[in-house]
C-alpha atoms as a PDB file:
ATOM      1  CA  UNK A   1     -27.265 218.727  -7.621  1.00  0.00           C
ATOM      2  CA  UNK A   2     -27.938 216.123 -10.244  1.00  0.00           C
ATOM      3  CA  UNK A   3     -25.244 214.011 -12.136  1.00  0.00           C
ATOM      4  CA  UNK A   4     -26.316 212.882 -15.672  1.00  0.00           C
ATOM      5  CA  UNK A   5     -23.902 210.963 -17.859  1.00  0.00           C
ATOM      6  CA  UNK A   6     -24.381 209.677 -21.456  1.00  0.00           C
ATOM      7  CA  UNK A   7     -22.278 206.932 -22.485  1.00  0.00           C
ATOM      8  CA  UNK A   8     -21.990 207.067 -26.511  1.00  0.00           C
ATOM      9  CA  UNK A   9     -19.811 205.255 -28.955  1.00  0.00           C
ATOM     10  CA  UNK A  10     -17.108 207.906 -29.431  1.00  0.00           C
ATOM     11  CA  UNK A  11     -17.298 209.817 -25.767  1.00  0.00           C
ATOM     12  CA  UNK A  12     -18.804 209.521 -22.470  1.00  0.00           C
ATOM     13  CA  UNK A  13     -20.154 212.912 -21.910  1.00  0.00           C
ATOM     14  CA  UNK A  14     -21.083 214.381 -18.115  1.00  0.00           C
ATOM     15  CA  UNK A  15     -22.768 217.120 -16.546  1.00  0.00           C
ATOM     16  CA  UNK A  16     -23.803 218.364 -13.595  1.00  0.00           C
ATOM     17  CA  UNK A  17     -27.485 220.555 -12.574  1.00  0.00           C
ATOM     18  CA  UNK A  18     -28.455 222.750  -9.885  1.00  0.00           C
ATOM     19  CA  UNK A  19     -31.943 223.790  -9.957  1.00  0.00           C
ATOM     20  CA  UNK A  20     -32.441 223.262 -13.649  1.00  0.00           C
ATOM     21  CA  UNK A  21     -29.180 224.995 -14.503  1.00  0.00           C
ATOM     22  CA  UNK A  22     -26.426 223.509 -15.729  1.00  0.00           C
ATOM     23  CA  UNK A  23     -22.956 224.391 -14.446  1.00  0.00           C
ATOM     24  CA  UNK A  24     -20.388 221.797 -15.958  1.00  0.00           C
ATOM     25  CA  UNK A  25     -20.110 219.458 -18.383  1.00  0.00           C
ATOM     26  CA  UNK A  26     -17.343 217.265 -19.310  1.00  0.00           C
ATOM     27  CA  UNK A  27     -16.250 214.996 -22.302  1.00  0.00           C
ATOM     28  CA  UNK A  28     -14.472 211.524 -21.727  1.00  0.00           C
ATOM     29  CA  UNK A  29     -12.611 208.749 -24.998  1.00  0.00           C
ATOM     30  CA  UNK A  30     -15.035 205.804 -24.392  1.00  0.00           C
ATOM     31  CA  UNK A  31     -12.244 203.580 -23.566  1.00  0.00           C
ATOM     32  CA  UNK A  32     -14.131 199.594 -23.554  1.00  0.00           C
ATOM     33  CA  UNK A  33     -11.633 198.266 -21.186  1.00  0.00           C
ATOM     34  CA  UNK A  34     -11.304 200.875 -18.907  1.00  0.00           C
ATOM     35  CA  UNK A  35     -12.476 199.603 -15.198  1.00  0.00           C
ATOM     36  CA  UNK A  36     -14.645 201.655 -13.195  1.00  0.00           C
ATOM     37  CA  UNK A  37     -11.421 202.323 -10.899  1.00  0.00           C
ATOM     38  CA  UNK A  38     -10.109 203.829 -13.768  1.00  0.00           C
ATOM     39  CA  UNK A  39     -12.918 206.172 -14.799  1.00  0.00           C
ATOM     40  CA  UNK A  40     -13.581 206.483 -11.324  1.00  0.00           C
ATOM     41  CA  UNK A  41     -10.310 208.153 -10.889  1.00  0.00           C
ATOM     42  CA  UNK A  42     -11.161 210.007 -13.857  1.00  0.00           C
ATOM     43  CA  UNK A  43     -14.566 211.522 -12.955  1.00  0.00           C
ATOM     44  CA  UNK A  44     -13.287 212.544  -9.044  1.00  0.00           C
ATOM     45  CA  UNK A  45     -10.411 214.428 -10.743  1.00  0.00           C
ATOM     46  CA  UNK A  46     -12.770 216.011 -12.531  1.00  0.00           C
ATOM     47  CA  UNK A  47     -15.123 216.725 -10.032  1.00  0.00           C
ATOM     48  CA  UNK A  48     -12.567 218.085  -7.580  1.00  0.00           C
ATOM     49  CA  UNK A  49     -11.134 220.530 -10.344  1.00  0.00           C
ATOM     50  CA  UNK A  50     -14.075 222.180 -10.448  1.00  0.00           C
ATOM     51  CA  UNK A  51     -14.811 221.662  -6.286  1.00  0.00           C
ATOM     52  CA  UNK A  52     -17.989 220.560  -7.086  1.00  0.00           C
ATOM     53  CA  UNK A  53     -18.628 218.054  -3.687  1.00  0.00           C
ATOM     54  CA  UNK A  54     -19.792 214.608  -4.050  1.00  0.00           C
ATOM     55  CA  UNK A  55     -22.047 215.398  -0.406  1.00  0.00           C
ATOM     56  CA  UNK A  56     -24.159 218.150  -2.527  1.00  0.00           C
ATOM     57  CA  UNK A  57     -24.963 215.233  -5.448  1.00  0.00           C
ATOM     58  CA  UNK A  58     -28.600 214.071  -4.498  1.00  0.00           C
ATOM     59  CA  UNK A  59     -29.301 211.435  -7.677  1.00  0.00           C
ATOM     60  CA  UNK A  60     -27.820 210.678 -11.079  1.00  0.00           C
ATOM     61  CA  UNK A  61     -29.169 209.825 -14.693  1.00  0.00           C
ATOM     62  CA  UNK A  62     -27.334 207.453 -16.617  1.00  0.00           C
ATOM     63  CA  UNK A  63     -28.219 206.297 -20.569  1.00  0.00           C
ATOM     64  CA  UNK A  64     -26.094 204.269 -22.546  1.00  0.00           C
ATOM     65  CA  UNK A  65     -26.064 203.003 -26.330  1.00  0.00           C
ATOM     66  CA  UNK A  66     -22.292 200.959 -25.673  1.00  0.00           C
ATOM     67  CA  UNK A  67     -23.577 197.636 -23.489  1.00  0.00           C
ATOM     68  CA  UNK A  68     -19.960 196.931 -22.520  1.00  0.00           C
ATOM     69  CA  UNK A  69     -20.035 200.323 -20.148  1.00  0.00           C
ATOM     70  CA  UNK A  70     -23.279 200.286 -18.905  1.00  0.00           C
ATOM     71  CA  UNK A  71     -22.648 198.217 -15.860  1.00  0.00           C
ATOM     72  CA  UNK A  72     -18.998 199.717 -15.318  1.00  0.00           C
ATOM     73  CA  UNK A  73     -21.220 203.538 -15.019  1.00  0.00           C
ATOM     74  CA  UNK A  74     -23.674 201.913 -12.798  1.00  0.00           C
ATOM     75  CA  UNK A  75     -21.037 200.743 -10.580  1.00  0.00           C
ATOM     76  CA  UNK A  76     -18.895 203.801 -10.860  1.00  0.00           C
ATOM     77  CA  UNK A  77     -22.068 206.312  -9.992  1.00  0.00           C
ATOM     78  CA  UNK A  78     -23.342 204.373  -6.833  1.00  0.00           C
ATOM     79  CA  UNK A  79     -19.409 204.410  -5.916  1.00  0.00           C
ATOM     80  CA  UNK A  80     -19.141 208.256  -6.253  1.00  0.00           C
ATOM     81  CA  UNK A  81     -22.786 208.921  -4.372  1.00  0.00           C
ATOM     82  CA  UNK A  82     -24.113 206.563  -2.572  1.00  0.00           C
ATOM     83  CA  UNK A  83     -26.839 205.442  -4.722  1.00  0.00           C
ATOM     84  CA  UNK A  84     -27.859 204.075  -7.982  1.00  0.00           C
ATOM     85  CA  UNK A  85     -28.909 206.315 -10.664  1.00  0.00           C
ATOM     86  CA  UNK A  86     -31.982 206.226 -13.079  1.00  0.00           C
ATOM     87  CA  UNK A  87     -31.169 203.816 -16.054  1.00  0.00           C
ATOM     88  CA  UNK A  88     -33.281 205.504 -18.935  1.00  0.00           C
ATOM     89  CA  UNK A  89     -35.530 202.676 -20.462  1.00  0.00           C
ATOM     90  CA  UNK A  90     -38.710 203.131 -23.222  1.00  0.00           C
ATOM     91  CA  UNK A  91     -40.618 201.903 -20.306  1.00  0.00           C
ATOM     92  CA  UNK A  92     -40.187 204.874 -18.328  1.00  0.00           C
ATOM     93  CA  UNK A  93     -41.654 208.498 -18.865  1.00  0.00           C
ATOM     94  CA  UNK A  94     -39.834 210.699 -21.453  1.00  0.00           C
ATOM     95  CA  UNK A  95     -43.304 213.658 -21.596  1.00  0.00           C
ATOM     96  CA  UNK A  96     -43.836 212.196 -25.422  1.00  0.00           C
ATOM     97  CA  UNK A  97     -44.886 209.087 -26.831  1.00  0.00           C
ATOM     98  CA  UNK A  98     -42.711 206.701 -28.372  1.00  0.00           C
ATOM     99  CA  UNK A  99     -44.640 205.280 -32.130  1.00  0.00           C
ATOM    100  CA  UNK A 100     -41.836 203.106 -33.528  1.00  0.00           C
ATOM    101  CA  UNK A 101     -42.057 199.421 -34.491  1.00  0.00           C
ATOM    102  CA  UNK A 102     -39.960 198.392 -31.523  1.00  0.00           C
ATOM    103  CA  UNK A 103     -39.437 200.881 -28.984  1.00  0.00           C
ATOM    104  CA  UNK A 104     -36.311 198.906 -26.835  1.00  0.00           C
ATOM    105  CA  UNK A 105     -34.256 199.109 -30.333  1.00  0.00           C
ATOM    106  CA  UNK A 106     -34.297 202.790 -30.035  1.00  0.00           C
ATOM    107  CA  UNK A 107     -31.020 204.414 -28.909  1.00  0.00           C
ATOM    108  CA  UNK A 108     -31.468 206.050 -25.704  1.00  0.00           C
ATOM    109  CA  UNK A 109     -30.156 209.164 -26.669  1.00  0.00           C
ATOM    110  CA  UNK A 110     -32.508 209.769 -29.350  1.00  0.00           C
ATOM    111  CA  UNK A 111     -35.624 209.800 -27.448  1.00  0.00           C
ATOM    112  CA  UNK A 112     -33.460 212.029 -24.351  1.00  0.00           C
ATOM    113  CA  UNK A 113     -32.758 214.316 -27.133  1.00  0.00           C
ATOM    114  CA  UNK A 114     -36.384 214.492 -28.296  1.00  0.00           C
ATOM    115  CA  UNK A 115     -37.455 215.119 -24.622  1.00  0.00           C
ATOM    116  CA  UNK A 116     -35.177 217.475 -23.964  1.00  0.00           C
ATOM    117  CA  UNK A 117     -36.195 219.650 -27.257  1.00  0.00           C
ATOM    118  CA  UNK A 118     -40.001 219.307 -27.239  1.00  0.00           C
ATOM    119  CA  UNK A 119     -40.429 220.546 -23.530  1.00  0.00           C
ATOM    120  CA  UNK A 120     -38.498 223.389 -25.529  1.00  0.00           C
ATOM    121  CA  UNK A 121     -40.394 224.388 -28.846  1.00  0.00           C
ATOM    122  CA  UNK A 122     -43.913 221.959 -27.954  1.00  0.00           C
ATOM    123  CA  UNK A 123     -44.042 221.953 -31.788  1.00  0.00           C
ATOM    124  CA  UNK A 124     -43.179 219.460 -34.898  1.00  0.00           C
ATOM    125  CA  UNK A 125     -39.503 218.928 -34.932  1.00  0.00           C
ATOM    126  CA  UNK A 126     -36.615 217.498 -36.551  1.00  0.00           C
ATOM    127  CA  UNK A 127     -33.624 216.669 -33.938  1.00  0.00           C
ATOM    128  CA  UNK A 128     -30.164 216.256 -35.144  1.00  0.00           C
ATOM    129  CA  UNK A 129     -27.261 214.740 -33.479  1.00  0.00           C
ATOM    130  CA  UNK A 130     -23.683 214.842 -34.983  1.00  0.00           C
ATOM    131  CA  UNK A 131     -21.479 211.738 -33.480  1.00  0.00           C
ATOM    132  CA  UNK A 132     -20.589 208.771 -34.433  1.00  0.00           C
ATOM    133  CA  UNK A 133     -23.662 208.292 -36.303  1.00  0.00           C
ATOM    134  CA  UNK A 134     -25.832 210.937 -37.771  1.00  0.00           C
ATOM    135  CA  UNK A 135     -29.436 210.744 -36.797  1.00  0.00           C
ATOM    136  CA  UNK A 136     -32.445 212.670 -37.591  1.00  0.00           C
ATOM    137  CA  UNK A 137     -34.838 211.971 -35.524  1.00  0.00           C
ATOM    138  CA  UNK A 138     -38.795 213.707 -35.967  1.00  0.00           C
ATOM    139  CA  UNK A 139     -41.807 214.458 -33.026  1.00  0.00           C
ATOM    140  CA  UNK A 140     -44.828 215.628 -34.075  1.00  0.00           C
ATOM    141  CA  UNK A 141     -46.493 219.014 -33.136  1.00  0.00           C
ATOM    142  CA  UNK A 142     -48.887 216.605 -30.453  1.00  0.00           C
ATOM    143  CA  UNK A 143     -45.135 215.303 -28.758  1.00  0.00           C
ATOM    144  CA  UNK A 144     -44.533 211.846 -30.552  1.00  0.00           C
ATOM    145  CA  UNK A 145     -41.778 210.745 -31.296  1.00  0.00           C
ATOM    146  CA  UNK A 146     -42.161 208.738 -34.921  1.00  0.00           C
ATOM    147  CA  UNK A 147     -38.993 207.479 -35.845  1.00  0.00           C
ATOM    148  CA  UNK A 148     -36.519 209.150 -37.766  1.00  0.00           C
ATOM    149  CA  UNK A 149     -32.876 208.863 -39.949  1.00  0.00           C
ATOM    150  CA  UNK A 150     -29.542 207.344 -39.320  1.00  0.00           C
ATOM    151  CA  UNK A 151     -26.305 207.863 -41.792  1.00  0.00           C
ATOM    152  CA  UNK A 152     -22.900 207.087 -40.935  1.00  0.00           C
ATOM    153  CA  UNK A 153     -21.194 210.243 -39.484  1.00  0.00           C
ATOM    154  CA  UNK A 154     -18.509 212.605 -40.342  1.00  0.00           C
ATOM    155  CA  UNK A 155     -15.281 210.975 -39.040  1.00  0.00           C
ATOM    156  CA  UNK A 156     -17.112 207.885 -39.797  1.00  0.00           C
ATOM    157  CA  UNK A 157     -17.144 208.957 -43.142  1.00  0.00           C
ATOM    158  CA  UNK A 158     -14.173 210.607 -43.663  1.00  0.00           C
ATOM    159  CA  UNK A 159     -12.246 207.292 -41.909  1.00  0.00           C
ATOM    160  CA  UNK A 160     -13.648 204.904 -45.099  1.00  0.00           C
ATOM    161  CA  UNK A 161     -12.821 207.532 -47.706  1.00  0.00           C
ATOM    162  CA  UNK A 162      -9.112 207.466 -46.447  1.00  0.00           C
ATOM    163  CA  UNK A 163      -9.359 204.154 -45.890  1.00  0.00           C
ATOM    164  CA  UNK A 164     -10.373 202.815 -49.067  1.00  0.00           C
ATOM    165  CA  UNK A 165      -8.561 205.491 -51.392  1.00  0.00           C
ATOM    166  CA  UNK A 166      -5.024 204.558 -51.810  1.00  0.00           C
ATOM    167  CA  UNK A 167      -3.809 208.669 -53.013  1.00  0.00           C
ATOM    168  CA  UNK A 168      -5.754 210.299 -50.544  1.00  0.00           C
ATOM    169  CA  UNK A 169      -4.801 211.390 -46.719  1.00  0.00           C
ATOM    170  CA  UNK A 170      -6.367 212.701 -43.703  1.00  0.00           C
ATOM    171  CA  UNK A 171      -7.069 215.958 -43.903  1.00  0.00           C
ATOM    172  CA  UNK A 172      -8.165 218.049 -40.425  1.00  0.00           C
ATOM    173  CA  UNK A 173     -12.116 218.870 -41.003  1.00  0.00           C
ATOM    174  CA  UNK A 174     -12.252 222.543 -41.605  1.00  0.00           C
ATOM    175  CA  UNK A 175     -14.055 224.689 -43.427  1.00  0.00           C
ATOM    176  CA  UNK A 176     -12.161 225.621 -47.341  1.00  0.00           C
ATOM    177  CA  UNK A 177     -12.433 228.632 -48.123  1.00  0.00           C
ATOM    178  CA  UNK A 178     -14.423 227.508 -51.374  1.00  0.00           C
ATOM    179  CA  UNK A 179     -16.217 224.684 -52.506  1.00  0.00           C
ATOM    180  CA  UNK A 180     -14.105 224.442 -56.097  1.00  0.00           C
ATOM    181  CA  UNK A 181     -10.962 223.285 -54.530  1.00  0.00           C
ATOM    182  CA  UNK A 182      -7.692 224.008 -55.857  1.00  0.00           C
ATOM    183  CA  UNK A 183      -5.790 221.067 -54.504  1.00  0.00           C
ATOM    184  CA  UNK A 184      -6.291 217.581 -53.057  1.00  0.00           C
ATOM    185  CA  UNK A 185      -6.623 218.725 -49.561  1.00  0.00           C
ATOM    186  CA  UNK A 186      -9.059 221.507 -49.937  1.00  0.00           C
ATOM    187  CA  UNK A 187     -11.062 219.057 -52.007  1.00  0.00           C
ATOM    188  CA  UNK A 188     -11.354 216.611 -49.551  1.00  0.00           C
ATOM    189  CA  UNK A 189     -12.429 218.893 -47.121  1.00  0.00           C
ATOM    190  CA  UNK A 190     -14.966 220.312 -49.630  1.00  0.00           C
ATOM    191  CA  UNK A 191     -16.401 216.878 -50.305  1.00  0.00           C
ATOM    192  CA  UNK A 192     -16.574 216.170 -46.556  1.00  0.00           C
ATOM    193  CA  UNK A 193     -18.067 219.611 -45.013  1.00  0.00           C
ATOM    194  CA  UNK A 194     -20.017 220.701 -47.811  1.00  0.00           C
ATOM    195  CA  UNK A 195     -21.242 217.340 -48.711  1.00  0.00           C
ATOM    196  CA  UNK A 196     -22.371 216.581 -45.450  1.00  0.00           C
ATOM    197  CA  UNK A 197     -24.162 219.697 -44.778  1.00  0.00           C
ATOM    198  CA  UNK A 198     -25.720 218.987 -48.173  1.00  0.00           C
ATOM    199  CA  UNK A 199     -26.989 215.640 -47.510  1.00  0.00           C
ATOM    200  CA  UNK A 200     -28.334 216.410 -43.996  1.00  0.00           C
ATOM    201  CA  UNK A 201     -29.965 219.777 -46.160  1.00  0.00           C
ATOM    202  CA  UNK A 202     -31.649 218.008 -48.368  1.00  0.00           C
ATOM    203  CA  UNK A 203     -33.233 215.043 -45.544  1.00  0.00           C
ATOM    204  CA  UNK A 204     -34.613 218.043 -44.071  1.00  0.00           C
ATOM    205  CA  UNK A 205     -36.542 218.929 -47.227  1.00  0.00           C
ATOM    206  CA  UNK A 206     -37.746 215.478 -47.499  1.00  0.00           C
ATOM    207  CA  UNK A 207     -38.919 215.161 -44.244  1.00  0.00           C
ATOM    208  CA  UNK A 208     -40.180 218.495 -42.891  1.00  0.00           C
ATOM    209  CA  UNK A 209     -42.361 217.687 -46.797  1.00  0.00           C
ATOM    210  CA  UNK A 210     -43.264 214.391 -45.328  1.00  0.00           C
ATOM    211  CA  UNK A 211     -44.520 215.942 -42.464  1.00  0.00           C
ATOM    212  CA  UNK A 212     -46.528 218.806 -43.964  1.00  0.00           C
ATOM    213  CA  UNK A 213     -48.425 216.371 -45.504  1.00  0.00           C
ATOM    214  CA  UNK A 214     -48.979 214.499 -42.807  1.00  0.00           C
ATOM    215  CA  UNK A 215     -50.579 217.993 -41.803  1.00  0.00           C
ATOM    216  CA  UNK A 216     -48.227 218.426 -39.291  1.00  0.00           C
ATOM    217  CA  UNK A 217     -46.473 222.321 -39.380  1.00  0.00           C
ATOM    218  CA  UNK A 218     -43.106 222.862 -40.686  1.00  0.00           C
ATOM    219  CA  UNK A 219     -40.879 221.525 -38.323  1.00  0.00           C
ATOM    220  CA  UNK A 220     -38.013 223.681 -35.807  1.00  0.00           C
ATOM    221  CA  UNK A 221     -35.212 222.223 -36.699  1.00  0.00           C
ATOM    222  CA  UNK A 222     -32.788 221.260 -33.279  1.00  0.00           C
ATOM    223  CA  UNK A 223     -28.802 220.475 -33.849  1.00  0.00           C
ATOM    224  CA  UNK A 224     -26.600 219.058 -31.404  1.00  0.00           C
ATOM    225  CA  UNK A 225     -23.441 216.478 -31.129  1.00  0.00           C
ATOM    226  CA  UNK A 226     -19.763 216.448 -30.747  1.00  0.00           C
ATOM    227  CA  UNK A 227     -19.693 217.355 -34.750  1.00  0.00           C
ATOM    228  CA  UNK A 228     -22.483 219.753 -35.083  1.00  0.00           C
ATOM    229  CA  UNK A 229     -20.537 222.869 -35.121  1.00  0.00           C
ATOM    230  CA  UNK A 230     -18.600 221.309 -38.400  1.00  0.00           C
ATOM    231  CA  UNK A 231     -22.010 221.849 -40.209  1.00  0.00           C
ATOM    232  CA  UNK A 232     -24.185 223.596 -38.501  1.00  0.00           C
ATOM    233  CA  UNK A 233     -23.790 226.757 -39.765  1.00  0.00           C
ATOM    234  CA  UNK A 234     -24.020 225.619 -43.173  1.00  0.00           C
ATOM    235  CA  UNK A 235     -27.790 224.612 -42.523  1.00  0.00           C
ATOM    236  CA  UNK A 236     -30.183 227.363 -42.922  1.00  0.00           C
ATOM    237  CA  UNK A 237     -32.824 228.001 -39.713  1.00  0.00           C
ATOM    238  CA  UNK A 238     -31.128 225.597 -37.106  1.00  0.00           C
ATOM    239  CA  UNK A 239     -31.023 225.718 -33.776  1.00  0.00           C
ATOM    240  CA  UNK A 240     -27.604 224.711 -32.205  1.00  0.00           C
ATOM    241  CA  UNK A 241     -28.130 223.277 -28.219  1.00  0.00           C
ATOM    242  CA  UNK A 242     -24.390 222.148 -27.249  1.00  0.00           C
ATOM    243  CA  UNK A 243     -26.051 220.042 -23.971  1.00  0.00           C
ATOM    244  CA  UNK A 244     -29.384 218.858 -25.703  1.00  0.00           C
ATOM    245  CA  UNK A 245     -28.737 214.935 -24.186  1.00  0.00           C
ATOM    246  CA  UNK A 246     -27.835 216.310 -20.889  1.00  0.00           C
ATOM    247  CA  UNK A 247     -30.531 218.860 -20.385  1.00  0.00           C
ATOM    248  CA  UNK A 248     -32.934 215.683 -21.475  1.00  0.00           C
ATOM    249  CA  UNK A 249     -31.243 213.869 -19.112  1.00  0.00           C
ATOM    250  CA  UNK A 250     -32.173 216.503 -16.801  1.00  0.00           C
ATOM    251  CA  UNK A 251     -35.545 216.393 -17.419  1.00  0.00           C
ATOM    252  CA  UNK A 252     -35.980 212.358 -17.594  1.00  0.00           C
ATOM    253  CA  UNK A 253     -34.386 212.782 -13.981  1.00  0.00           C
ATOM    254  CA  UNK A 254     -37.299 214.891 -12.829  1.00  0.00           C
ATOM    255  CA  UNK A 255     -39.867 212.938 -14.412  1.00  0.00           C
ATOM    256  CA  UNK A 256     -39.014 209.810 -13.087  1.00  0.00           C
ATOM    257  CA  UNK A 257     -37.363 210.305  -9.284  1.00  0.00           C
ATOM    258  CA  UNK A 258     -38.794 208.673  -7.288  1.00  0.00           C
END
């Protein structure tokens, strides 16, 4: 079996392969002060919940875009079994290319996630993840990865507007049943769901035209992220993929095991 863990700025999230498959996956607070005892404790509970034994774990993937826990999950894995995992770097082999000004400022789980869904589709793509931040991230029909979009994201978002405006509250982010909303609540929600979906619509259109002039075809567009399912279904031809960072994880594993 094969451990991967991605450390991002609102949740640590873990998983665990056999033969390609994966059988659990877990989601964790990213706490900044927590020790490794502490998540240590956290991931054996976990692990022994779901009697999955630390004997049958052969190697472990760890990426990280929060500095502070890099070293704690480092620690924490070579703890739990017995060796250290494979720190994904831009220096290592993702199976695409990496054409950016500065590959080492790109967050790690962008180019996982555009491993993980070109060994999928081997076509043009646009990959978007729904977290803290927003990204939309594009690799070409040939497998580069060129770059992409970042926007502040929904609870991100949603945290300023009730923030900044002294009559409004925090609303739970649901669905209304219309756009028009009747009342302050259902407005909010409207602004924040719809709007959303509409922005991330219409960076779509701009980029999958972009890219068809590039002469590139139109792109498959990939959704994943804690948030995704907020939207998701309010973007036309998308393809939801609730593990897309740990099935790339997966993959980076393979590639680079030594």
């Amino acid at each position: 079996m094969i451990l991967t863990v991605d450390i991002g700025n609102s949740d640590v999230v873990l998983g665990i392969f056999k033969d390609s498959e994966i059988l659990q996956s877990w989601r964790l607070h990213t706490g900044l002060h927590q020790s490794v005892d502490e998540y240590e404790m956290l991931v054996r509970g976990m692990l022994f919940a779901c009697d999955f034994s630390l004997e049958d774990v052969k190697g472990a993937v760890l990426s990280s875009v929060v500095p502070e826990l890099t070293d704690v999950f480092f620690k924490l894995i070579e703890n739990l079994i017995g060796k250290a995992p494979i720190k994904v770097s831009h220096e290592l082999e993702f199976g695409i290319k990496i054409n950016t000004e500065i590959p080492s400022r790109v967050g790690q789980d962008r180019l996982i996630n555009a491993t993980a869904a070109y060994q999928q589709y081997k076509t043009s793509l646009i990959i978007i993840d729904c977290g803290t931040a927003t990204t939309l991230d594009v690799v070409t029909a040939e497998g580069v990865f060129e770059g992409g979009v970042i926007c502040p994201g929904l609870l991100i978002s949603a945290e300023v507007l009730f923030a900044k405006a002294a009559q409004l509250f925090q609303v739970n982010l649901e669905m209304p049943e219309k756009v028009i909303g009747k009342n302050t609540t259902d407005s909010v929600k409207s602004g924040l769901i719809y709007g959303y979906a509409g922005m991330i619509e219409s960076l779509i259109n701009k980029i999958s035209q972009e890219l068809e002039e590039q002469g590139q075809p139109h792109p498959t567009v990939v959704i994943t992220g804690g948030l995704a399912l907020k939207i998701s279904h309010l973007l036309p031809d998308t393809n939801f993929h609730a593990d897309l960072t740990l099935r790339g994880l997966y993959l980076f594993h393979a590639m680079n095991k030594v």
